[in-house]
C-alpha atoms as a PDB file:
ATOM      1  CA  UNK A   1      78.749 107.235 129.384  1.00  0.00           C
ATOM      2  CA  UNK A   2      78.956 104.537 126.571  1.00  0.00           C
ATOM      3  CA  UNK A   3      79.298 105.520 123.313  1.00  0.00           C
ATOM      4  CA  UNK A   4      76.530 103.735 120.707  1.00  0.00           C
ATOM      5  CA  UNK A   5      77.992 101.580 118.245  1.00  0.00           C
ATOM      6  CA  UNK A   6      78.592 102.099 114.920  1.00  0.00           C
ATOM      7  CA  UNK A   7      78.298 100.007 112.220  1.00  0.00           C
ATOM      8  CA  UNK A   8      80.157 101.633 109.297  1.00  0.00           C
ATOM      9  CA  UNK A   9      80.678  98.379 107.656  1.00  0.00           C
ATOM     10  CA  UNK A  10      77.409  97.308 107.695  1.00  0.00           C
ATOM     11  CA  UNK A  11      76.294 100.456 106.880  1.00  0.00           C
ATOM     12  CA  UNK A  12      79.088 100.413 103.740  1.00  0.00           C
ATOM     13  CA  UNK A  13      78.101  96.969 102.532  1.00  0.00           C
ATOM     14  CA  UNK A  14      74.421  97.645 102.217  1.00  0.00           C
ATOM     15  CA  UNK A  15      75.176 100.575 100.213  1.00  0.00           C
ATOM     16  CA  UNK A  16      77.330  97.995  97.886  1.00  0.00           C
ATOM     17  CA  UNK A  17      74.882  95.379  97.579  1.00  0.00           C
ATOM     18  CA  UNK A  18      71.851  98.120  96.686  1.00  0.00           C
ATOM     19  CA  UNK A  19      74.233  99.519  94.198  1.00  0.00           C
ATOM     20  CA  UNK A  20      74.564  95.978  92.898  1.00  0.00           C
ATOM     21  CA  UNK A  21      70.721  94.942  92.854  1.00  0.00           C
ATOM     22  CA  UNK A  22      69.682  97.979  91.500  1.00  0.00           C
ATOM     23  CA  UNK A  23      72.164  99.509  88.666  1.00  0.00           C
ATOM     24  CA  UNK A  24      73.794  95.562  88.068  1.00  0.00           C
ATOM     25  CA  UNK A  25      72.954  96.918  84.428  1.00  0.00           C
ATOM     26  CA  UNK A  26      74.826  99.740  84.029  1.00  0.00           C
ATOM     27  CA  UNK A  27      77.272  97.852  85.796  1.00  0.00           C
ATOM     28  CA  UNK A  28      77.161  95.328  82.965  1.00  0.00           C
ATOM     29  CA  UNK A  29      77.189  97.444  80.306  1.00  0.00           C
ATOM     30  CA  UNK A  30      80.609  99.550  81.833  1.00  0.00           C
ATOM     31  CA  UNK A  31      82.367  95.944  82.576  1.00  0.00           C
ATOM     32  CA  UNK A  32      81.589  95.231  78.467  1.00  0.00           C
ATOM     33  CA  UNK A  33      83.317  98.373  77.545  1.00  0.00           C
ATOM     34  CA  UNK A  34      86.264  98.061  79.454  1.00  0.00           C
ATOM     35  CA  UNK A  35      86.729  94.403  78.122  1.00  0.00           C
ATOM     36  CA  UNK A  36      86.677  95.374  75.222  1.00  0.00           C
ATOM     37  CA  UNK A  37      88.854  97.645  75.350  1.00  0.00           C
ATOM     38  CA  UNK A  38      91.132  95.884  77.258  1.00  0.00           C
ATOM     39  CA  UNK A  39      91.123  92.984  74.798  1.00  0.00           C
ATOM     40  CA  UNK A  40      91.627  95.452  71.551  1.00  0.00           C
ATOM     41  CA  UNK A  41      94.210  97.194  73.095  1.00  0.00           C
ATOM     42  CA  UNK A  42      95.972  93.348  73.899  1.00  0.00           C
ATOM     43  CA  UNK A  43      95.143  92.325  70.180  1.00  0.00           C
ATOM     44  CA  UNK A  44      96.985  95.387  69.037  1.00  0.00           C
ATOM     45  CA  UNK A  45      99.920  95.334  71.083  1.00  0.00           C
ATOM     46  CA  UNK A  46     100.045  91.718  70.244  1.00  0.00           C
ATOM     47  CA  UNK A  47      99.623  92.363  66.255  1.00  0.00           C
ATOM     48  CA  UNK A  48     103.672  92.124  66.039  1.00  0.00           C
ATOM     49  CA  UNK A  49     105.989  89.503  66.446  1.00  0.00           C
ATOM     50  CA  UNK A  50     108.436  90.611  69.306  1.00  0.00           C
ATOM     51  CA  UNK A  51     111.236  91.586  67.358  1.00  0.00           C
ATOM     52  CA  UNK A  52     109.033  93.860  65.701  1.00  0.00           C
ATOM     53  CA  UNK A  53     107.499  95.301  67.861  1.00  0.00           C
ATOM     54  CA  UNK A  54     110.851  96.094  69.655  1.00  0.00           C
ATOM     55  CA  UNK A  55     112.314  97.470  66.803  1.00  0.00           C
ATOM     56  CA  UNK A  56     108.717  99.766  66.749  1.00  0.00           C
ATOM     57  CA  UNK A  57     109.126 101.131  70.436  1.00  0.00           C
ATOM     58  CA  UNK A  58     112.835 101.619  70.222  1.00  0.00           C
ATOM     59  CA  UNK A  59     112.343 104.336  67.254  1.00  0.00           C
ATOM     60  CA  UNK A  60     109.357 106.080  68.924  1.00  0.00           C
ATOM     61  CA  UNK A  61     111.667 105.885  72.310  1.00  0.00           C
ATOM     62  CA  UNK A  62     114.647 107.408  69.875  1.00  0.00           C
ATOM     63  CA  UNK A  63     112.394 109.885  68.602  1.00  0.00           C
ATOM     64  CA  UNK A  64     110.050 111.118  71.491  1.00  0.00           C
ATOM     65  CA  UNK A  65     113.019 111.509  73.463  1.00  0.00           C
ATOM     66  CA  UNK A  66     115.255 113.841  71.221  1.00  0.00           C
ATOM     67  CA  UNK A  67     117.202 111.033  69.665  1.00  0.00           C
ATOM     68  CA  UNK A  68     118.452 109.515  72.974  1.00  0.00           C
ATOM     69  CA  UNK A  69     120.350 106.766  71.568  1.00  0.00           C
ATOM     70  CA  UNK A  70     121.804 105.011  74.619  1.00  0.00           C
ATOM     71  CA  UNK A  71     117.860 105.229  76.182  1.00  0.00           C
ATOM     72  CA  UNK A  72     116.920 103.189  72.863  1.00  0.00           C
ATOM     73  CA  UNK A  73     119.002 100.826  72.603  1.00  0.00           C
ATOM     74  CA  UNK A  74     118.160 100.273  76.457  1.00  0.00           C
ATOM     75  CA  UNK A  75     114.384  99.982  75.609  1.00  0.00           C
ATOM     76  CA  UNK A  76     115.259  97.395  72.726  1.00  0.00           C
ATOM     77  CA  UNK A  77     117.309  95.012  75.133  1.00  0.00           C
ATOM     78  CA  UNK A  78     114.889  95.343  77.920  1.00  0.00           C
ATOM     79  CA  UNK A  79     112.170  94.094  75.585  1.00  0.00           C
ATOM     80  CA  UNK A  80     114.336  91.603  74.356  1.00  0.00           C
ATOM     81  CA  UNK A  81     115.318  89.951  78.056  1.00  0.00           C
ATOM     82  CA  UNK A  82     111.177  90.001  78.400  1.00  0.00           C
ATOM     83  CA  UNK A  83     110.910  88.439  75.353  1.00  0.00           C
ATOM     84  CA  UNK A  84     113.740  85.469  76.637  1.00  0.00           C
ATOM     85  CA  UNK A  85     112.253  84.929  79.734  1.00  0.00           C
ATOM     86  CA  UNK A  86     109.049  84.107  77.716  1.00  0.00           C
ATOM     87  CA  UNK A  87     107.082  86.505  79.439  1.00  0.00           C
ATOM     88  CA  UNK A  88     106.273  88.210  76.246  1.00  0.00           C
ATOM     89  CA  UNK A  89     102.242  87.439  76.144  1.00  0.00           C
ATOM     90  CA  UNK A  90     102.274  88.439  79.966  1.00  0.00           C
ATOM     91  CA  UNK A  91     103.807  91.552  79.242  1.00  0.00           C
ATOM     92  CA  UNK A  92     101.444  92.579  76.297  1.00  0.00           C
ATOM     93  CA  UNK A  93      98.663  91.974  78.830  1.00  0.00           C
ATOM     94  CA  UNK A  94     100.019  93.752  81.043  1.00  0.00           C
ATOM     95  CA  UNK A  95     100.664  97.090  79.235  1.00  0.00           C
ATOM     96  CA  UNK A  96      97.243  96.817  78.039  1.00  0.00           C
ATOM     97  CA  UNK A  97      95.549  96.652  81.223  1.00  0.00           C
ATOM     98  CA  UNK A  98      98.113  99.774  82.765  1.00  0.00           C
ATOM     99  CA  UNK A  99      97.014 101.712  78.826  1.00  0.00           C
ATOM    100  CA  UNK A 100      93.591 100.831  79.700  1.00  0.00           C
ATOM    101  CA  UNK A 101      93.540 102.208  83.234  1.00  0.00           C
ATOM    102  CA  UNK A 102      95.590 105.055  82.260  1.00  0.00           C
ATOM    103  CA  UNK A 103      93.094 106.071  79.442  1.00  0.00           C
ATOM    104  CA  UNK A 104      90.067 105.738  81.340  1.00  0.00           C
ATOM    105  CA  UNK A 105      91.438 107.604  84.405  1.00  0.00           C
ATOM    106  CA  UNK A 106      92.574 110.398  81.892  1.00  0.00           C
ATOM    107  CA  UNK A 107      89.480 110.788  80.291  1.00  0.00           C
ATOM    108  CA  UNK A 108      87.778 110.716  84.011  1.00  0.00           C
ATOM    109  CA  UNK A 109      90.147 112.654  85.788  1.00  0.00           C
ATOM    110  CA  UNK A 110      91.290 115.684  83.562  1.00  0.00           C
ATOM    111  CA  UNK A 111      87.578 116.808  82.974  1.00  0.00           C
ATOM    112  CA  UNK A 112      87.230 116.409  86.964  1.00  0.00           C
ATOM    113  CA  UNK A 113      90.938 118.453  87.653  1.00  0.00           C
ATOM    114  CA  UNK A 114      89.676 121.207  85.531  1.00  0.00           C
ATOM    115  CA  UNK A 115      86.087 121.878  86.899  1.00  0.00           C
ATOM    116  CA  UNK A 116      87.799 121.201  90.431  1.00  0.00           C
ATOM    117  CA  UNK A 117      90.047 124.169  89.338  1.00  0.00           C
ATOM    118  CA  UNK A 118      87.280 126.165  87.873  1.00  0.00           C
ATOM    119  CA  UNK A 119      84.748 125.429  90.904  1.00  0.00           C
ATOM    120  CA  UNK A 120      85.769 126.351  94.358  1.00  0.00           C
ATOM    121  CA  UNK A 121      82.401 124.196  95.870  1.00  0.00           C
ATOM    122  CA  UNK A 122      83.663 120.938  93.500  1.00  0.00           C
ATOM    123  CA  UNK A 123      86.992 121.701  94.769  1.00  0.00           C
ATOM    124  CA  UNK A 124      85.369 121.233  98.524  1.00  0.00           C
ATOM    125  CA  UNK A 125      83.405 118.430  97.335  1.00  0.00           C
ATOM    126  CA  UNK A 126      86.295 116.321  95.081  1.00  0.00           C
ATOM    127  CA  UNK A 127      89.104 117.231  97.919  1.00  0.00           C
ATOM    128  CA  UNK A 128      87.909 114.420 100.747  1.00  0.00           C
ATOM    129  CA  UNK A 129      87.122 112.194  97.859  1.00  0.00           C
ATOM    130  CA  UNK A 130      90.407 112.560  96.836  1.00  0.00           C
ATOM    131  CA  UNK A 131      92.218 111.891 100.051  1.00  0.00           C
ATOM    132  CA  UNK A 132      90.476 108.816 101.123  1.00  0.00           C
ATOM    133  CA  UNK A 133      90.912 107.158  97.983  1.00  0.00           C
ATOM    134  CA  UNK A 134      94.530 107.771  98.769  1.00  0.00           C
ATOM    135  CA  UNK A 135      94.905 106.804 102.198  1.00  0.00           C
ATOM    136  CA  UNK A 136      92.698 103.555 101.640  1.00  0.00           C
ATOM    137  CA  UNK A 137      94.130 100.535 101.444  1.00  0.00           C
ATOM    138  CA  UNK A 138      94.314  99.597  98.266  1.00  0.00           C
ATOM    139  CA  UNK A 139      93.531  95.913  98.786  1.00  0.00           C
ATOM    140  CA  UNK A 140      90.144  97.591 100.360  1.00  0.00           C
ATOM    141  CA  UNK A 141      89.359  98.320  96.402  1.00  0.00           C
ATOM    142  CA  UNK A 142      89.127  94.625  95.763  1.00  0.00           C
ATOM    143  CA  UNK A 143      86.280  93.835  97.638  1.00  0.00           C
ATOM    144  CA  UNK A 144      83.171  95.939  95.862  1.00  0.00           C
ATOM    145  CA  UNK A 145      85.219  95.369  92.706  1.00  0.00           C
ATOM    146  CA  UNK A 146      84.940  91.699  92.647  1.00  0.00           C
ATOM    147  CA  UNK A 147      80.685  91.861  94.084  1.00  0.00           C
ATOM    148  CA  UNK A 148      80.533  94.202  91.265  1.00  0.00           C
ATOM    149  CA  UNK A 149      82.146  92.759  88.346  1.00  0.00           C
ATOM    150  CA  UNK A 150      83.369  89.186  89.261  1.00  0.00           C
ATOM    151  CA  UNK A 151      86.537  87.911  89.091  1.00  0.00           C
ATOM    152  CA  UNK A 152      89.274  88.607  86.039  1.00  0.00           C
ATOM    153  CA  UNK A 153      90.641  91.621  84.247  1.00  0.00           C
ATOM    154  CA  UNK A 154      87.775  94.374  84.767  1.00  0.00           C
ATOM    155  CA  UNK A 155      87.821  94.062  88.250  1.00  0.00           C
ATOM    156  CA  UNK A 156      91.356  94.739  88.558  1.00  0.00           C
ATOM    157  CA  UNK A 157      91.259  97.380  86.113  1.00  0.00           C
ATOM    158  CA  UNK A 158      88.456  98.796  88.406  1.00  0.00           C
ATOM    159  CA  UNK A 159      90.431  99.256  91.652  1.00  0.00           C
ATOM    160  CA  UNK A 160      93.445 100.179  89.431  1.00  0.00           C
ATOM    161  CA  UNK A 161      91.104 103.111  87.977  1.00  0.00           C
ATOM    162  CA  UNK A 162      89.993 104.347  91.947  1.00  0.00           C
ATOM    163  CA  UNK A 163      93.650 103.872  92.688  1.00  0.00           C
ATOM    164  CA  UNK A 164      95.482 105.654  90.545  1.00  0.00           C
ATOM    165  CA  UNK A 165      93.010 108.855  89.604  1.00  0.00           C
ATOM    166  CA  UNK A 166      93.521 110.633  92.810  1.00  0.00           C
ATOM    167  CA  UNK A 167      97.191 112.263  91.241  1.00  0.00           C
ATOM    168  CA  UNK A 168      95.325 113.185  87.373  1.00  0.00           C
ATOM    169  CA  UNK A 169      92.815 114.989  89.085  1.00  0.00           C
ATOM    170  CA  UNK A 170      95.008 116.926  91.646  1.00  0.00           C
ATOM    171  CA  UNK A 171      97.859 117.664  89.522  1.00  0.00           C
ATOM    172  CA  UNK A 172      95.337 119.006  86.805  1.00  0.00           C
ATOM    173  CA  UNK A 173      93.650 121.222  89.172  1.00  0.00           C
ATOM    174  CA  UNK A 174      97.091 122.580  90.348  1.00  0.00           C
ATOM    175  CA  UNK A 175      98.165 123.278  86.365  1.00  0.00           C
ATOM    176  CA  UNK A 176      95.174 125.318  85.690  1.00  0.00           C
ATOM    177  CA  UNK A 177      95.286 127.046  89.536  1.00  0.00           C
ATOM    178  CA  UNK A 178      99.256 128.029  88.699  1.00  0.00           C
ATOM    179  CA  UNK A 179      98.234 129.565  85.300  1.00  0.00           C
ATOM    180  CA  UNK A 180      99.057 133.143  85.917  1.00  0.00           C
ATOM    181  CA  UNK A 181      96.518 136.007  86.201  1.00  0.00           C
ATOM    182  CA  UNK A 182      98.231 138.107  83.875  1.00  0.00           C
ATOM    183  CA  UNK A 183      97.718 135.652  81.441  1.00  0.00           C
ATOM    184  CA  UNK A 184      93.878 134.835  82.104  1.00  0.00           C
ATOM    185  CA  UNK A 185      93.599 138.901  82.022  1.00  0.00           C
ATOM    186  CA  UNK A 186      94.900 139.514  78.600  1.00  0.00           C
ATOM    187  CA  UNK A 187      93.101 136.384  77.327  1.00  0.00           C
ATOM    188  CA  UNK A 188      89.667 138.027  78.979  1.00  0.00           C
ATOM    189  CA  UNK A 189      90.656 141.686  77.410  1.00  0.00           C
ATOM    190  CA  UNK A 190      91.067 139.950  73.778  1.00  0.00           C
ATOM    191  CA  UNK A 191      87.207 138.406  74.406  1.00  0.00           C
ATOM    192  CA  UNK A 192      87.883 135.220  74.516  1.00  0.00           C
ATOM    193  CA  UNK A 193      85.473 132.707  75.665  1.00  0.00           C
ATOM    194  CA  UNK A 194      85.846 130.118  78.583  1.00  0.00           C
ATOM    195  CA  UNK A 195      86.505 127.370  75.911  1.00  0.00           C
ATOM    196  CA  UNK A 196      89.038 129.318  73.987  1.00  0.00           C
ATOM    197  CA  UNK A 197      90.377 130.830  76.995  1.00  0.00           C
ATOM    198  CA  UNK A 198      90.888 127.246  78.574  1.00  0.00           C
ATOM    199  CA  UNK A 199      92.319 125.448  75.287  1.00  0.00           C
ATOM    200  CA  UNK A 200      94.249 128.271  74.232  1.00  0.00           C
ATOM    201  CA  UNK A 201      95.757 129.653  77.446  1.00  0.00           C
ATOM    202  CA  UNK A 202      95.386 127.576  80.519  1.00  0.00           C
ATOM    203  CA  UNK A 203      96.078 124.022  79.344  1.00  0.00           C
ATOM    204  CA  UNK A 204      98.872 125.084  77.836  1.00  0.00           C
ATOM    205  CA  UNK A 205     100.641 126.671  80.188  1.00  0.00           C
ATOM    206  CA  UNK A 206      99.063 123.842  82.930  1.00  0.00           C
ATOM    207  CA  UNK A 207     100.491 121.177  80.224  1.00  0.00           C
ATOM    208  CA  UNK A 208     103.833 120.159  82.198  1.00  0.00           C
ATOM    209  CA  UNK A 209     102.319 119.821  85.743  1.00  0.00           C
ATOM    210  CA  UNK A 210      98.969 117.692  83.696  1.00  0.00           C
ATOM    211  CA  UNK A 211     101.762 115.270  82.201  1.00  0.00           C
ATOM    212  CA  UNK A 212     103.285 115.066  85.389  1.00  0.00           C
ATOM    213  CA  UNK A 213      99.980 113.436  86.725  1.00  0.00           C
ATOM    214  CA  UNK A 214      99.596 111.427  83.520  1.00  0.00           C
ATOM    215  CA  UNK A 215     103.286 109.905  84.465  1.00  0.00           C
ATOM    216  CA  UNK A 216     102.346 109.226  88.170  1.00  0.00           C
ATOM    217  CA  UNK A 217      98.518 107.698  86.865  1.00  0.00           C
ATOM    218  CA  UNK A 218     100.633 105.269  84.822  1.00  0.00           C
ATOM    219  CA  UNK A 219     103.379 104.645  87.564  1.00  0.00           C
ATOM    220  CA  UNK A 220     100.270 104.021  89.921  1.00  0.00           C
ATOM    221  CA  UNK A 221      98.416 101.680  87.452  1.00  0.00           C
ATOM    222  CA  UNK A 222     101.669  99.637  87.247  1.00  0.00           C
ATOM    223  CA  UNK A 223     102.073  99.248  90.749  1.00  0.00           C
ATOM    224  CA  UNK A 224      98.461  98.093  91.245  1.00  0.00           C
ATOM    225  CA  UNK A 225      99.353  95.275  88.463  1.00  0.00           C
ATOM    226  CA  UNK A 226     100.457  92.688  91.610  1.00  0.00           C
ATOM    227  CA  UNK A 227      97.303  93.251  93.724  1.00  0.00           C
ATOM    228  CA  UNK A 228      94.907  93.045  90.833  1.00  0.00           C
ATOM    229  CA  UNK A 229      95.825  89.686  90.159  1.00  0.00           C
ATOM    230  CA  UNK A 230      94.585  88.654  93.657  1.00  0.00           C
ATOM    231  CA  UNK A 231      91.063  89.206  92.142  1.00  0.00           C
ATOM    232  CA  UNK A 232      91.983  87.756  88.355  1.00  0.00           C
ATOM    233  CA  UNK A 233      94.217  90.280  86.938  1.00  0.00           C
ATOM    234  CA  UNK A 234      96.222  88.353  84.416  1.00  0.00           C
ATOM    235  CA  UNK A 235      99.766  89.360  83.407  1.00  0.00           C
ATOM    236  CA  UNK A 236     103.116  89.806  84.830  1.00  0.00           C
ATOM    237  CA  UNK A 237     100.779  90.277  88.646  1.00  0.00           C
ATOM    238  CA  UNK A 238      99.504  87.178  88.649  1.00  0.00           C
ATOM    239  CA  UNK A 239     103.221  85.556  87.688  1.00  0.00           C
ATOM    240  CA  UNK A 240     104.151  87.109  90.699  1.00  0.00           C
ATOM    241  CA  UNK A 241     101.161  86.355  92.659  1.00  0.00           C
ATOM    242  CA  UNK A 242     102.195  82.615  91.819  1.00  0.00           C
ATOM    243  CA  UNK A 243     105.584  83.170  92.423  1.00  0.00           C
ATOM    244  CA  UNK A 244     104.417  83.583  95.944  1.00  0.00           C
ATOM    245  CA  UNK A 245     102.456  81.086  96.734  1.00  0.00           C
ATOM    246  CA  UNK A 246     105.043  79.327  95.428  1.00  0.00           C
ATOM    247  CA  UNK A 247     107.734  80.391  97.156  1.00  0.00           C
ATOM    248  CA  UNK A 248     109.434  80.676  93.239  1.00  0.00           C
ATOM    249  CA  UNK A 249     112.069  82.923  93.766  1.00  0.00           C
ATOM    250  CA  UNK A 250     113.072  83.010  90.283  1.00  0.00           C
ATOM    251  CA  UNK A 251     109.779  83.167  89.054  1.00  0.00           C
ATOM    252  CA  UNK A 252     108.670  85.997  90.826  1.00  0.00           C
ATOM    253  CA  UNK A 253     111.927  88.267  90.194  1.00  0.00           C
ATOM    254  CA  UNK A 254     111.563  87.622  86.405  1.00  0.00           C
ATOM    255  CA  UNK A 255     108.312  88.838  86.226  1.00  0.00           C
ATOM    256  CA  UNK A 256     109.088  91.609  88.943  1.00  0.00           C
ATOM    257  CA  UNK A 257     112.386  92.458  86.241  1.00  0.00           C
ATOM    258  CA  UNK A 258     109.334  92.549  83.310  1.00  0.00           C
ATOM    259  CA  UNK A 259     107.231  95.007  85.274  1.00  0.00           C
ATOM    260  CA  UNK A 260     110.159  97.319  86.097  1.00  0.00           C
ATOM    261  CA  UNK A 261     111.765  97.395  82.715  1.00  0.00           C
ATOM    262  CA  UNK A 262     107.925  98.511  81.083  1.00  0.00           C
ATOM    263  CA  UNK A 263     107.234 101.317  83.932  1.00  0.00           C
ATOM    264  CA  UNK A 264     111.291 102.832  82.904  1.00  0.00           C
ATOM    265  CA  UNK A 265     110.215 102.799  79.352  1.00  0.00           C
ATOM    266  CA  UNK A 266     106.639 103.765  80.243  1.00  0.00           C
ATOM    267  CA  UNK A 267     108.135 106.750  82.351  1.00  0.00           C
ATOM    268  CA  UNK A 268     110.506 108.462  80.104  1.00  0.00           C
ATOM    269  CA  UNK A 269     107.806 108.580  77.451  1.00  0.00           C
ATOM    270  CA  UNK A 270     105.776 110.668  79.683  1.00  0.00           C
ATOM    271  CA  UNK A 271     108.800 112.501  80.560  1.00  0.00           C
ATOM    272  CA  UNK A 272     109.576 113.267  77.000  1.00  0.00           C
ATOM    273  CA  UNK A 273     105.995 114.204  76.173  1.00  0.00           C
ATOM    274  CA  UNK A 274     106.190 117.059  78.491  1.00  0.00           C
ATOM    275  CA  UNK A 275     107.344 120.855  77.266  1.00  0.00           C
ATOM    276  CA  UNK A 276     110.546 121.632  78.340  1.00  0.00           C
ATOM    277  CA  UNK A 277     111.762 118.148  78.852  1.00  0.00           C
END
């Protein structure tokens, strides 16, 4: 017996071209946004000279992280080798695209990780969502992204989003399922409402385990900053990218050096923004 053919693909890209021909204008209107606020986000990180905006990061790293001298003073020289390899404007671009991800998969992925937690048939629904955006390919992404938006920094930011949301919403939904019942009782026998209940009691308590998906969204985002710039991406990726096709050996470790020195400071902010840290 022969089994029929398939044809997923074709079946996948007809669904992406409709999408395209018939909402191209809310697609338009979403790609404006996040330009914009990729580009704010660039103008203010870009507001200070270097030096000063060193000086800036290493006193919020001293002070977020309980006056962790030694961490500072790493952050300022860090910033400073970026700033001697002249990969300064590359860097500020690419913070603000991994902020920009970050924020929009926060503001996406929290609400989702809480009704998930809340819902058992969203749960069911979100769940195989969830694990084939993670097992995808990421370079997969690239595809609709660029028949959607183009080529240049939304696209990029685009996949990045799909890429890196999977962890918010998961660890989120685990917080608010690990809240214990006791809690959730007492908060009931008080009256509270679902709101005050869920400010009050559960995201509290979930906090730790939420920031520990905000960390990995941002990890994510910055390891998506290479394959972006396959589709436009500027930044520290596409020095790399070039560094490639180059065969720049230098090149591409400087800008590889850039990226890691951002995600350590990146990552013990996060760290020291959750309780108990």
């Amino acid at each position: 017996m022969v089994m029929p053919s398939l044809h997923i693909g074709e079946i996948v890209e007809y669904i992406v071209y409709w999408i395209n021909d018939y909402f191209g204008f809310l697609l338009d209107i979403f790609s404006e946004f996040i330009d914009v606020l990729i580009s704010g986000l660039r103008d203010v990180l870009m507001f200070l000279p270097p030096v000063a905006f060193t000086v800036a990061i290493s006193l919020l790293v001293y002070f977020l992280t309980k006056r962790k001298a030694g961490l500072a003073i790493g952050t300022a020289l860090g910033f400073l080798l970026i700033d001697s390899m002249n990969l300064w404007n590359l860097s500020m671009e690419t913070l603000a695209l991994v902020l920009s991800s970050a924020l929009v998969v926060l503001a996406i992925g929290i609400p989702l990780g809480i009704l998930s937690a809340k819902n058992e048939l969203i749960y069911h629904i979100i769940k195989p969502a969830l694990d084939f955006m993670q097992t995808m390919p990421s370079f997969v992404y690239l595809i609709p992204a660029v028949i959607f938006f183009g080529l240049g920094n939304v696209p990029g930011l685009v996949a990045t989003i799909v890429f890196a949301m999977p962890p918010a919403i998961r660890l989120t939904n685990l917080g608010i399922r690990q809240v214990p019942v006791e809690l959730v009782e007492v908060s009931d026998a008080f009256g509270s409402t679902p709101i005050q209940k869920l400010v009050k009691v559960e995201l509290p308590v979930a906090l730790p385990t939420i920031m520990a998906g905000v960390n990995q969204c941002i990890m994510l985002s910055l390891s998506m900053v290479v394959i972006a710039a396959m589709i436009g991406a500027r930044g520290l990726g596409y020095q790399v990218l070039v560094g490639i096709q180059r065969v720049n050996i230098g090149q591409g470790f400087e800008a590889g050096l850039a990226i890691v020195i951002i995600a350590i400071v990146l990552d013990r902010l996060t760290q020291s923004l959750t309780p108990g840290k």
